[in-house]
N, C-alpha and C. Protein backbone atom coordinates (compact mmCIF):
# COMPACT_ATOMS: atom_id res chain seq x y z
N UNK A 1 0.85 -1.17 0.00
CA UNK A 1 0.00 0.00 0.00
C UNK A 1 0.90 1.24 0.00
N UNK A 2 0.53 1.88 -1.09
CA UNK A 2 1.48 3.07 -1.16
C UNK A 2 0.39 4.52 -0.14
N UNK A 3 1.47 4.91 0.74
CA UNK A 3 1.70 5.86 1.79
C UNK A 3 2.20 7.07 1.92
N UNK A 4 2.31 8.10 1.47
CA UNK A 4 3.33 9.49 1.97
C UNK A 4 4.10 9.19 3.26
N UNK A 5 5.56 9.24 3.14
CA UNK A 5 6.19 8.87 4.23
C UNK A 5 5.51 9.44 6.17
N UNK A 6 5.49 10.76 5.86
CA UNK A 6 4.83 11.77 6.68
C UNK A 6 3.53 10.86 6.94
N UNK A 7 2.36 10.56 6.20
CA UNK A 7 1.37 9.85 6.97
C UNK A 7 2.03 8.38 7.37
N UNK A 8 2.73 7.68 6.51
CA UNK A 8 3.05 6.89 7.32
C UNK A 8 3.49 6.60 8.68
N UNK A 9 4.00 7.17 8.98
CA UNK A 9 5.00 7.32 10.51
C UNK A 9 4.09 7.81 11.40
N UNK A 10 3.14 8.26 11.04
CA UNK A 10 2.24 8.91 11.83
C UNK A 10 1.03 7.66 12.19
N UNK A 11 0.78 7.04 10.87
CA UNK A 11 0.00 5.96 11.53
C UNK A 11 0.64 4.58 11.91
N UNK A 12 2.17 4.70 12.06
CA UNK A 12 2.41 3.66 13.01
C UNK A 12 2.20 4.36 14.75
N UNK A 13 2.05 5.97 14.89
CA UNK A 13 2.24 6.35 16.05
C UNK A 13 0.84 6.05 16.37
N UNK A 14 -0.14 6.71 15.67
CA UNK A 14 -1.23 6.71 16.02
C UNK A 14 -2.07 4.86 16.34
N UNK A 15 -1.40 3.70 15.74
CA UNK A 15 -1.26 2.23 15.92
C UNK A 15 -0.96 2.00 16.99
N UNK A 16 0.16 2.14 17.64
CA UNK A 16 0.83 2.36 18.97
C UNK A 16 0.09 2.77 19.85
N UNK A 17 -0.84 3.90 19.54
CA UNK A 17 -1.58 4.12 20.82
C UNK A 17 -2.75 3.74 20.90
N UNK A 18 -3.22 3.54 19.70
CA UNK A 18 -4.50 2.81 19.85
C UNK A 18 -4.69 1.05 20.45
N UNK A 19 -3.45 0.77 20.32
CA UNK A 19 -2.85 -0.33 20.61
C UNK A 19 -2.79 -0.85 22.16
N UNK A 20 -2.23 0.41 22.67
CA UNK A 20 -2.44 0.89 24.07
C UNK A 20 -3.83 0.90 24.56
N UNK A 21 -4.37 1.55 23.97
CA UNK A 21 -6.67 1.86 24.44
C UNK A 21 -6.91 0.61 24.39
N UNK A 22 -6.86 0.06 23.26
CA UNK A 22 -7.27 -1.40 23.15
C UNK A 22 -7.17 -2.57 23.86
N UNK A 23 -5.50 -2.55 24.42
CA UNK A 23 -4.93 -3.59 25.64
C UNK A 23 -5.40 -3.30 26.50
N UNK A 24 -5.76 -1.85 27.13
CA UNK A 24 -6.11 -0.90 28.46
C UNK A 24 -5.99 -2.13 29.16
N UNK A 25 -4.48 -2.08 29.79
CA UNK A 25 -4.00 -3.04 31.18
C UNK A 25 -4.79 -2.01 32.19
N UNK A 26 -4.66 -3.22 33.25
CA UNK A 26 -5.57 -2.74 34.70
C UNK A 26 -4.94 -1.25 34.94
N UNK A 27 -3.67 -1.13 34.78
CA UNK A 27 -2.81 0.26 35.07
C UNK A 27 -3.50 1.36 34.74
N UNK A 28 -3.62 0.98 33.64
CA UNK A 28 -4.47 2.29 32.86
C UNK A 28 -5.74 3.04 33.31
N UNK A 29 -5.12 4.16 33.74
CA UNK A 29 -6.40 4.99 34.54
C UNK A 29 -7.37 5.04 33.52
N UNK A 30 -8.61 5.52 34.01
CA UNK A 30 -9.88 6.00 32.91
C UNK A 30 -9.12 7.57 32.56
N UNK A 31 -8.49 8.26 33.17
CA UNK A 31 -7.81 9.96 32.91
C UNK A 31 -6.96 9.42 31.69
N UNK A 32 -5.92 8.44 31.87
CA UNK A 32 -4.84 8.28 31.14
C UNK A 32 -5.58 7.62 29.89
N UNK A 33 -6.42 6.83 29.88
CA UNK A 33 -6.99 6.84 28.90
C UNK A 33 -7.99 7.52 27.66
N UNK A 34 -8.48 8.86 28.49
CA UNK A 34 -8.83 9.90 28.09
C UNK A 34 -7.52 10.79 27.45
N UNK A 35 -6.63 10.56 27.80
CA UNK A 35 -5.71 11.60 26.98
C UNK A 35 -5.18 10.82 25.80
N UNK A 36 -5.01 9.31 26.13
CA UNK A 36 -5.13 8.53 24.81
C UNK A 36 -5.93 8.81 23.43
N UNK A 37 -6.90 8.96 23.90
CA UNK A 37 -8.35 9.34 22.96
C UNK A 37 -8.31 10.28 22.21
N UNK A 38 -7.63 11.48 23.02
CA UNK A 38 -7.27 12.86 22.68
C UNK A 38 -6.23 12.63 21.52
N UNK A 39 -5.34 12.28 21.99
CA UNK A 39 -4.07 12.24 21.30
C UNK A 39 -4.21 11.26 20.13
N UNK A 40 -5.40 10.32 19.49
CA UNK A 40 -5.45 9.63 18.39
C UNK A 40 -6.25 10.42 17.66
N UNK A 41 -7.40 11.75 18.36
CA UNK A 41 -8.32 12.55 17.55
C UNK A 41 -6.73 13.84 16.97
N UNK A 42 -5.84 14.02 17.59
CA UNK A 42 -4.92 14.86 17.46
C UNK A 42 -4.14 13.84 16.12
N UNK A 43 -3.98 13.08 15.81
CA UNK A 43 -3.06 12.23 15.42
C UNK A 43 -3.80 11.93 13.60
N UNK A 44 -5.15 11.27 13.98
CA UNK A 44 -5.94 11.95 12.99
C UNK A 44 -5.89 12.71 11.90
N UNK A 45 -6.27 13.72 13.03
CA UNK A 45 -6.45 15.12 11.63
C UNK A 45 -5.29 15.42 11.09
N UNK A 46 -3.68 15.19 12.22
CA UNK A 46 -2.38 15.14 11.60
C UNK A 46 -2.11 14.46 10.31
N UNK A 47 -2.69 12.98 10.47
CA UNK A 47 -2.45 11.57 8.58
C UNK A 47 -3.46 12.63 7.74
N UNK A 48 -4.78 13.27 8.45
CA UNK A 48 -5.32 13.80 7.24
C UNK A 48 -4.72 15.23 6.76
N UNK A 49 -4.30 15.60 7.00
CA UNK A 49 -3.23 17.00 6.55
C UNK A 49 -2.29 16.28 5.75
N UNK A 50 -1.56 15.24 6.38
CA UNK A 50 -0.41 14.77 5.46
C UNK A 50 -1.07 14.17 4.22
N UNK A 51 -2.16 14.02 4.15
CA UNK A 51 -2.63 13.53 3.13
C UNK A 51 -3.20 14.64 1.94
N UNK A 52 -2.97 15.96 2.41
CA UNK A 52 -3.38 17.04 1.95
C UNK A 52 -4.82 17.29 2.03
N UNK A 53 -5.77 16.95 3.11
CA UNK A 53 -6.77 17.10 3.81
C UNK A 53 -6.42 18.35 4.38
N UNK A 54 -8.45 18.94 4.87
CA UNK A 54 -8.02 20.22 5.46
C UNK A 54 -9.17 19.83 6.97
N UNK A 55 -8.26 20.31 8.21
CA UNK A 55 -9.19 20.46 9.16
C UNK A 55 -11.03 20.71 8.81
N UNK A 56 -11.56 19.83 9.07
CA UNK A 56 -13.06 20.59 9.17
C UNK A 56 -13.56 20.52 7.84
N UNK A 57 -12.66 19.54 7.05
CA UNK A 57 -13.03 19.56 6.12
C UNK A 57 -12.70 17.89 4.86
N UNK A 58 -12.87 17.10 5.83
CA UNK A 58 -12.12 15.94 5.90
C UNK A 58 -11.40 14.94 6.17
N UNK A 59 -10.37 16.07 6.83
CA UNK A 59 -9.03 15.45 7.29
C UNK A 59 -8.71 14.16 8.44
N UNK A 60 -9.95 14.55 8.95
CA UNK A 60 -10.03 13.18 9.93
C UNK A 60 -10.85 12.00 9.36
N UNK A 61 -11.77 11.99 8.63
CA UNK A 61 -12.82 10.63 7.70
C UNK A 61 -11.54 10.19 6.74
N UNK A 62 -10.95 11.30 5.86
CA UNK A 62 -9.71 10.46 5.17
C UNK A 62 -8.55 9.79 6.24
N UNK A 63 -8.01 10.11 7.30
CA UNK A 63 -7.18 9.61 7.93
C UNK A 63 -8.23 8.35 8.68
N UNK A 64 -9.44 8.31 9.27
CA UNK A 64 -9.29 7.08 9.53
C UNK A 64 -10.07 5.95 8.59
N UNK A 65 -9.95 6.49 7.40
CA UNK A 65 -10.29 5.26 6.19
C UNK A 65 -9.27 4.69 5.82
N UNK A 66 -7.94 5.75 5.74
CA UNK A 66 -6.48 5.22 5.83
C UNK A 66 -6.11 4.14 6.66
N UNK A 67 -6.44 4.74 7.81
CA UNK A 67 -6.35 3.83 9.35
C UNK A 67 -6.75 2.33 8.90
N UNK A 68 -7.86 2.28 8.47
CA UNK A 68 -8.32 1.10 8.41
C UNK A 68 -8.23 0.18 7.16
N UNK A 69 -7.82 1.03 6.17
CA UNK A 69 -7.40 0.17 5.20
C UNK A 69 -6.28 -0.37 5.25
N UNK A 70 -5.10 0.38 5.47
CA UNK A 70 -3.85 -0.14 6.33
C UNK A 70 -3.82 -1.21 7.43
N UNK A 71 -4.34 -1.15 8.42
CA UNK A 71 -4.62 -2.22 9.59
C UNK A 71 -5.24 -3.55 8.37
N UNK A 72 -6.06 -3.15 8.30
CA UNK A 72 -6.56 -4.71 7.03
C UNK A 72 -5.91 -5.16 6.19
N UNK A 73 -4.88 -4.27 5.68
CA UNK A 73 -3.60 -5.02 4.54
C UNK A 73 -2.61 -5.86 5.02
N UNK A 74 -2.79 -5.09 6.44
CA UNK A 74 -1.76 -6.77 7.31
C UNK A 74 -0.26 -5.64 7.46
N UNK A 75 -0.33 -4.02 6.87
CA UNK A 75 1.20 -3.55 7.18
C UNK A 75 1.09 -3.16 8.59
N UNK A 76 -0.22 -2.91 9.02
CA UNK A 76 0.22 -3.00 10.14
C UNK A 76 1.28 -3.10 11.73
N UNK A 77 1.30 -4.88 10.83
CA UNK A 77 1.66 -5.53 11.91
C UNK A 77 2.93 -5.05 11.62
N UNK A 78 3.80 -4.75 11.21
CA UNK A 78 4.80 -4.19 11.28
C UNK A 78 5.00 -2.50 12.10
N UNK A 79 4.00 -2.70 12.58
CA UNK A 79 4.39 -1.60 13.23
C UNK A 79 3.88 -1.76 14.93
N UNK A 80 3.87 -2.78 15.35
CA UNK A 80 3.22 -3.47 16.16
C UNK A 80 4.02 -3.10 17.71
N UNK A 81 3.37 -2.44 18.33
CA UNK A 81 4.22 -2.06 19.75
C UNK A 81 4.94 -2.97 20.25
N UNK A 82 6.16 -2.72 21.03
CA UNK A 82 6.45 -3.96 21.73
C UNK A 82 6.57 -3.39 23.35
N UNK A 83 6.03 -2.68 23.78
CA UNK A 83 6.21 -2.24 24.90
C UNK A 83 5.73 -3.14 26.03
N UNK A 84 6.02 -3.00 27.37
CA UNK A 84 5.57 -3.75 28.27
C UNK A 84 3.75 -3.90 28.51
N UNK A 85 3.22 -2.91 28.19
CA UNK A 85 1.70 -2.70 27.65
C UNK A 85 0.99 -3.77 26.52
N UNK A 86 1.75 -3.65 25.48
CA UNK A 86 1.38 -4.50 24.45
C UNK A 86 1.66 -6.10 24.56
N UNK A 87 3.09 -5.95 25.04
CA UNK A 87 3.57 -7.32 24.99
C UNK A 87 4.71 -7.49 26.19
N UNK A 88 3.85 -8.45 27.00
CA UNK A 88 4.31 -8.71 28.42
C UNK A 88 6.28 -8.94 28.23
N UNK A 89 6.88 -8.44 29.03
CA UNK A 89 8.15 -8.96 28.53
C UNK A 89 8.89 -7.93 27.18
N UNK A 90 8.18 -7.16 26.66
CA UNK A 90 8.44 -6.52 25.32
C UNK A 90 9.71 -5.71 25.43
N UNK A 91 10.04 -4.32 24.91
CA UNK A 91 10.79 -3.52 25.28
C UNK A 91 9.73 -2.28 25.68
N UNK A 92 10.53 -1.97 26.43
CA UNK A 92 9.63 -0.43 26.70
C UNK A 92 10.09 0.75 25.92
């Protein structure tokens, strides 16, 4: 799947944290998970700009159609956290 480097990197970050919401270990406050939330609506509209999207005007429906067409192609998994969150034992 061809990507703009710029959105790319961005939706391995924005993977990473959604990655995080998704595992939500016991640790994970309901606060800390609220800023999670924040920071993937922030992350968002960021793939849709790189995509030459405009705030308020797209930029987030194109970034998470991206989101999800990507996650379904399987590149994903290459971008797959390894943190102690994701994967017991991982790197942090």
């Amino acid at each position: 799947m061809r990507i703009p480097p710029t959105a790319r990197a961005l939706l391995h970050e924005y993977h990473r944290r959604q990655t995080h919401l998704d595992k939500r270990p016991a640790h994970l406050t309901e606060t800390a998970a609220e800023q999670i939330r924040g920071e993937l609506i922030g992350l968002r509209g960021a793939v849709g700009i790189a995509l030459g999207e405009k705030v308020g005007e797209g930029a987030d429906k194109a970034a998470a159609q991206l989101y999800t067409r990507w996650r379904d192609s399987g590149d994903a998994a290459a971008a797959a956290c390894t943190c102690e969150t994701c994967t017991p034992g991982g790197l942090a």
